[in-house]
N, C-alpha and C. Protein backbone atom coordinates (compact mmCIF):
# COMPACT_ATOMS: atom_id res chain seq x y z
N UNK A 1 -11.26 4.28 -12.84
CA UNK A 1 -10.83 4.74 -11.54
C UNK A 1 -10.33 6.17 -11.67
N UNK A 2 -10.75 6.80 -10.45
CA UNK A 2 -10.39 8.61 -10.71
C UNK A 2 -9.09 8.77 -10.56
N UNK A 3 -8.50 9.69 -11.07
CA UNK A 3 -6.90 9.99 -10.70
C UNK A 3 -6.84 10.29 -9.14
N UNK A 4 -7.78 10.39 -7.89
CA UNK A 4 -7.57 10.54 -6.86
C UNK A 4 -8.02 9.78 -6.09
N UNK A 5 -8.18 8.97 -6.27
CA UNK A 5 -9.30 7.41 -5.53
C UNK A 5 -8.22 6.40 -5.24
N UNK A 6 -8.30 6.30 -4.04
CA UNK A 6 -7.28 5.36 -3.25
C UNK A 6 -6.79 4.20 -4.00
N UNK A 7 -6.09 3.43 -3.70
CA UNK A 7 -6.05 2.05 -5.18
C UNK A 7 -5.71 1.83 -4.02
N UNK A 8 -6.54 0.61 -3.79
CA UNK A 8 -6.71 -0.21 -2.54
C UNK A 8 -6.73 -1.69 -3.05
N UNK A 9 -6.09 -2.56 -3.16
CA UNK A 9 -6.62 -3.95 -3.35
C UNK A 9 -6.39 -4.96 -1.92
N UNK A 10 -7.80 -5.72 -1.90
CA UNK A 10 -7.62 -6.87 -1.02
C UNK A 10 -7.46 -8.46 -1.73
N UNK A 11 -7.03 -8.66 -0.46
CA UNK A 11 -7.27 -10.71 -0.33
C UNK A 11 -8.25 -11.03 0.26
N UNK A 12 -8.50 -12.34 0.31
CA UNK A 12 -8.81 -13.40 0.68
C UNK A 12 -9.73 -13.52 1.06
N UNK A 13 -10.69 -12.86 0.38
CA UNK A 13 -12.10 -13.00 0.36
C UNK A 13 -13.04 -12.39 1.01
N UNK A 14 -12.35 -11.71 2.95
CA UNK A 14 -13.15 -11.62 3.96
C UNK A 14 -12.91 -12.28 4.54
N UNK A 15 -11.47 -13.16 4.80
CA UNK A 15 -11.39 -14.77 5.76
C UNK A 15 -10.52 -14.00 6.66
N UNK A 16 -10.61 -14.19 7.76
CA UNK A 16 -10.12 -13.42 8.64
C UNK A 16 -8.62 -13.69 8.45
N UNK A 17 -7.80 -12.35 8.94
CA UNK A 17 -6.65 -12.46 8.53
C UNK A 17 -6.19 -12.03 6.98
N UNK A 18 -7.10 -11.71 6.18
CA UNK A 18 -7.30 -11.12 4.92
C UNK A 18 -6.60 -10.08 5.09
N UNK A 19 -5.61 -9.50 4.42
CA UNK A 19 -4.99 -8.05 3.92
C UNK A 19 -5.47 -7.36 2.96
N UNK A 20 -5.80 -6.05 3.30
CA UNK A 20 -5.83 -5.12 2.16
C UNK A 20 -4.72 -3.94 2.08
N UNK A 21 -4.14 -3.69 1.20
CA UNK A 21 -3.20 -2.72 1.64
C UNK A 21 -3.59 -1.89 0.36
N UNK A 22 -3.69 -0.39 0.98
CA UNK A 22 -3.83 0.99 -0.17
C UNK A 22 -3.14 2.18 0.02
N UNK A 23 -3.19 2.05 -1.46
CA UNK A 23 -2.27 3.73 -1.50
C UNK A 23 -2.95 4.69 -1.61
N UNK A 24 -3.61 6.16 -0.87
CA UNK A 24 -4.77 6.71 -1.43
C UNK A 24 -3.75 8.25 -1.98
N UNK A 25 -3.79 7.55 -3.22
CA UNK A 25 -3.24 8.87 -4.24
C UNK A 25 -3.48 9.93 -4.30
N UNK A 26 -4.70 10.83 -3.65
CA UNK A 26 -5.00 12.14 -3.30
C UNK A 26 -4.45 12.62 -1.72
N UNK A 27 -3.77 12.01 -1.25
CA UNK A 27 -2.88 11.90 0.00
C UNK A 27 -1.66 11.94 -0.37
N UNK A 28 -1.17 11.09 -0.89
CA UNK A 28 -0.06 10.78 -1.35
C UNK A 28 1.00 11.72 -1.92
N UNK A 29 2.37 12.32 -1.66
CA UNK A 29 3.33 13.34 -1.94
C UNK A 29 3.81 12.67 -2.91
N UNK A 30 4.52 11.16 -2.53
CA UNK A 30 5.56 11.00 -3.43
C UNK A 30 6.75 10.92 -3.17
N UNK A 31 6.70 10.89 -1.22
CA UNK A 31 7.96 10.77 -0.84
C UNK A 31 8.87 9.59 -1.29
N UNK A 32 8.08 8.52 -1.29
CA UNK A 32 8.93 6.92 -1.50
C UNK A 32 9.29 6.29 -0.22
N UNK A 33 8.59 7.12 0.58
CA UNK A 33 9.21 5.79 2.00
C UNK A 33 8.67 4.17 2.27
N UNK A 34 7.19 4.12 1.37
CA UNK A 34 6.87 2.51 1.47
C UNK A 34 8.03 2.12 0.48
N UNK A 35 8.35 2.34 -0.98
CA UNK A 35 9.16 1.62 -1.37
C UNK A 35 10.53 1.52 -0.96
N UNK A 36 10.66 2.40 -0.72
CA UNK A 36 11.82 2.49 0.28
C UNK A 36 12.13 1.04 1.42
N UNK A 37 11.05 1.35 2.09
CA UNK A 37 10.95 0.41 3.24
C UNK A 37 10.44 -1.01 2.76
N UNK A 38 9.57 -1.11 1.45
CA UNK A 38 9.16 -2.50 1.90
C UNK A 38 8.91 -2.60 0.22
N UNK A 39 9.81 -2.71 -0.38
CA UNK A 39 10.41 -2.75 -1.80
C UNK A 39 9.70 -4.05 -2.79
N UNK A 40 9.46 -5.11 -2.09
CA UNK A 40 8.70 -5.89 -2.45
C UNK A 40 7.64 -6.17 -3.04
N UNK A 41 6.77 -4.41 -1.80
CA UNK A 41 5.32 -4.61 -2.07
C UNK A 41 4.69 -3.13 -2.33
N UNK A 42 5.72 -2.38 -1.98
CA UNK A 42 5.85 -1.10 -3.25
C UNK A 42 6.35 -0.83 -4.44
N UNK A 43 5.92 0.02 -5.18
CA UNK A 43 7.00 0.83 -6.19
C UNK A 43 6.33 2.68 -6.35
N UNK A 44 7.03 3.14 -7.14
CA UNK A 44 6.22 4.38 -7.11
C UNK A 44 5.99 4.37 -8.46
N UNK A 45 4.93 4.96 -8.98
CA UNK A 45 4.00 4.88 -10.72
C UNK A 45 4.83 6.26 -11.42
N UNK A 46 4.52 6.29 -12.71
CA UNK A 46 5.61 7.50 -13.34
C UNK A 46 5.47 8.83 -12.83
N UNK A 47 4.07 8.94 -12.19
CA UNK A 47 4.40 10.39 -11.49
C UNK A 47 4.91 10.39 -9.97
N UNK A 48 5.27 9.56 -9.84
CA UNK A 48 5.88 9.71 -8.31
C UNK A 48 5.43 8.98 -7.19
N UNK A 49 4.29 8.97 -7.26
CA UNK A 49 3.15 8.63 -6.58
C UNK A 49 3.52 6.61 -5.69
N UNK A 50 3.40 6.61 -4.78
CA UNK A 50 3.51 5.32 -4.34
C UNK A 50 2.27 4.28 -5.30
N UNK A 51 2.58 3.28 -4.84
CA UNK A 51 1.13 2.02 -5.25
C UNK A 51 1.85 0.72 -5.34
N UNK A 52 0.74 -0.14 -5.11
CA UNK A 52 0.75 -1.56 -4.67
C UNK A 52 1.36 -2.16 -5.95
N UNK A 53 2.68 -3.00 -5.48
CA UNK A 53 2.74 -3.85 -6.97
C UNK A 53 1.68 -4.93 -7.18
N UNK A 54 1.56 -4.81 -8.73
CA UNK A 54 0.49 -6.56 -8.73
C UNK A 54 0.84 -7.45 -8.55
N UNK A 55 -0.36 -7.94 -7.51
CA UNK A 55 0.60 -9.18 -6.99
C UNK A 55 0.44 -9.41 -5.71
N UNK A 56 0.89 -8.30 -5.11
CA UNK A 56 1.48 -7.70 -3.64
C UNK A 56 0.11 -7.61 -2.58
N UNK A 57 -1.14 -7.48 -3.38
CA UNK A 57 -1.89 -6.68 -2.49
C UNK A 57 -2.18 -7.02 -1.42
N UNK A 58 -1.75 -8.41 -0.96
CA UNK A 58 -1.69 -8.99 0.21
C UNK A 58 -0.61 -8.87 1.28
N UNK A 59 0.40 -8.17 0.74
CA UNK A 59 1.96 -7.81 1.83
C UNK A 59 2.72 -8.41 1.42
N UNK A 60 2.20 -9.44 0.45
CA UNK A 60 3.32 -10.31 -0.03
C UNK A 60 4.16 -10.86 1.44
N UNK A 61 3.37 -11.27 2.21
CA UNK A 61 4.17 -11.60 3.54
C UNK A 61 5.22 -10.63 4.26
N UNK A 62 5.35 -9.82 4.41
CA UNK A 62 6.57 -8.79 4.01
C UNK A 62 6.83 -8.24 5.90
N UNK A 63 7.60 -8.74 6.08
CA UNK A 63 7.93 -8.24 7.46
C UNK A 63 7.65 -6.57 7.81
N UNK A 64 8.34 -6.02 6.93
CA UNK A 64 8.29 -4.77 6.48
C UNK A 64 7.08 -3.74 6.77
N UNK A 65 5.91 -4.50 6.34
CA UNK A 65 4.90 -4.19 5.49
C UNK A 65 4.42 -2.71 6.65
N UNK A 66 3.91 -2.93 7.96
CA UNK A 66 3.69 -2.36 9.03
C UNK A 66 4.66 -1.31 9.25
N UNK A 67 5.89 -1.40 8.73
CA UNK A 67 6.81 -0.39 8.97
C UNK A 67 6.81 0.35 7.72
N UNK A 68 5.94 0.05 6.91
CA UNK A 68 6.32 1.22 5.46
C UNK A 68 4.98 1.66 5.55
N UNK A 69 3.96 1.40 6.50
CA UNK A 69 2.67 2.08 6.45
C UNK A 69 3.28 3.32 7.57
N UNK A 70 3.51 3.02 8.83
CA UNK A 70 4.40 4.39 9.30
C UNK A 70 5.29 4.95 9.31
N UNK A 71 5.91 4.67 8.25
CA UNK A 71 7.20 5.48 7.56
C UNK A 71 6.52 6.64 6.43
N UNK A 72 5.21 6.42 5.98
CA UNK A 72 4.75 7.15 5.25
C UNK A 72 4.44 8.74 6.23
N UNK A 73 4.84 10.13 5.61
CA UNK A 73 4.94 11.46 6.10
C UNK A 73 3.75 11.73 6.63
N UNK A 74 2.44 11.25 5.43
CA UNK A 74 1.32 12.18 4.97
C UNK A 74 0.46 10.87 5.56
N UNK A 75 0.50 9.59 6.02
CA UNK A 75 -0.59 8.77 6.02
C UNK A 75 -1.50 8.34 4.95
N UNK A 76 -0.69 8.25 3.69
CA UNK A 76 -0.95 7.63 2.19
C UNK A 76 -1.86 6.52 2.41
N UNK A 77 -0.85 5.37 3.42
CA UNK A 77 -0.76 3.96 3.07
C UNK A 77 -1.53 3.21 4.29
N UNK A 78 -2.51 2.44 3.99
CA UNK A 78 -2.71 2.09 5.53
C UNK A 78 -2.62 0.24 4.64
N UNK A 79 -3.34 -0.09 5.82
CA UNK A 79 -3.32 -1.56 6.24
C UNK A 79 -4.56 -2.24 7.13
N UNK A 80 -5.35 -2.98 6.81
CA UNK A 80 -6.35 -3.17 7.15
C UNK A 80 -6.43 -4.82 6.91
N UNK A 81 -6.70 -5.84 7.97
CA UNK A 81 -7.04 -7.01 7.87
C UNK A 81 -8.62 -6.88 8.59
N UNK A 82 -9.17 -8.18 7.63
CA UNK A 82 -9.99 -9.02 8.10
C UNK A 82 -10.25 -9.71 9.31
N UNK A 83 -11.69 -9.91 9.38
CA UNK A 83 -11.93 -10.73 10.79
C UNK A 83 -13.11 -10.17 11.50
């Protein structure tokens, strides 16, 4: 994977209702507002950079989740379900 290529992981196959949530690292500053906001299913990597914990790539259910995609400055992080 390139050092600037989104790290995107999905769920659930394509079953509707499926989450994918990505961080696209050539976007990305480094502010910290997903982890900030939704701590669960962020962290930021040693250079700063936001990304999905493993695990998470589904929202980890996360109430949050929708509010740390527009808390982001630059539009890093989106959110995309199935269906």
């Amino acid at each position: 994977m390139s050092g600037d290529a989104p790290r995107e992981r999905r769920t659930g196959g394509g079953a509707a209702g499926a989450v994918a949530v990505a961080v696209d690292r050539g976007v990305c500053i480094g502010a910290g507002q997903c982890a900030l906001t939704a701590p669960e299913v962020f962290t930021q990597d040693d250079d700063g950079f936001g990304q999905v914990l493993p695990g998470r790539e589904d929202g980890h259910g996360s109430a949050l989740l929708r509010e740390a995609v527009r808390a982001c400055p630059v539009s890093a992080v989106s959110l995309r379900t199935g269906g």
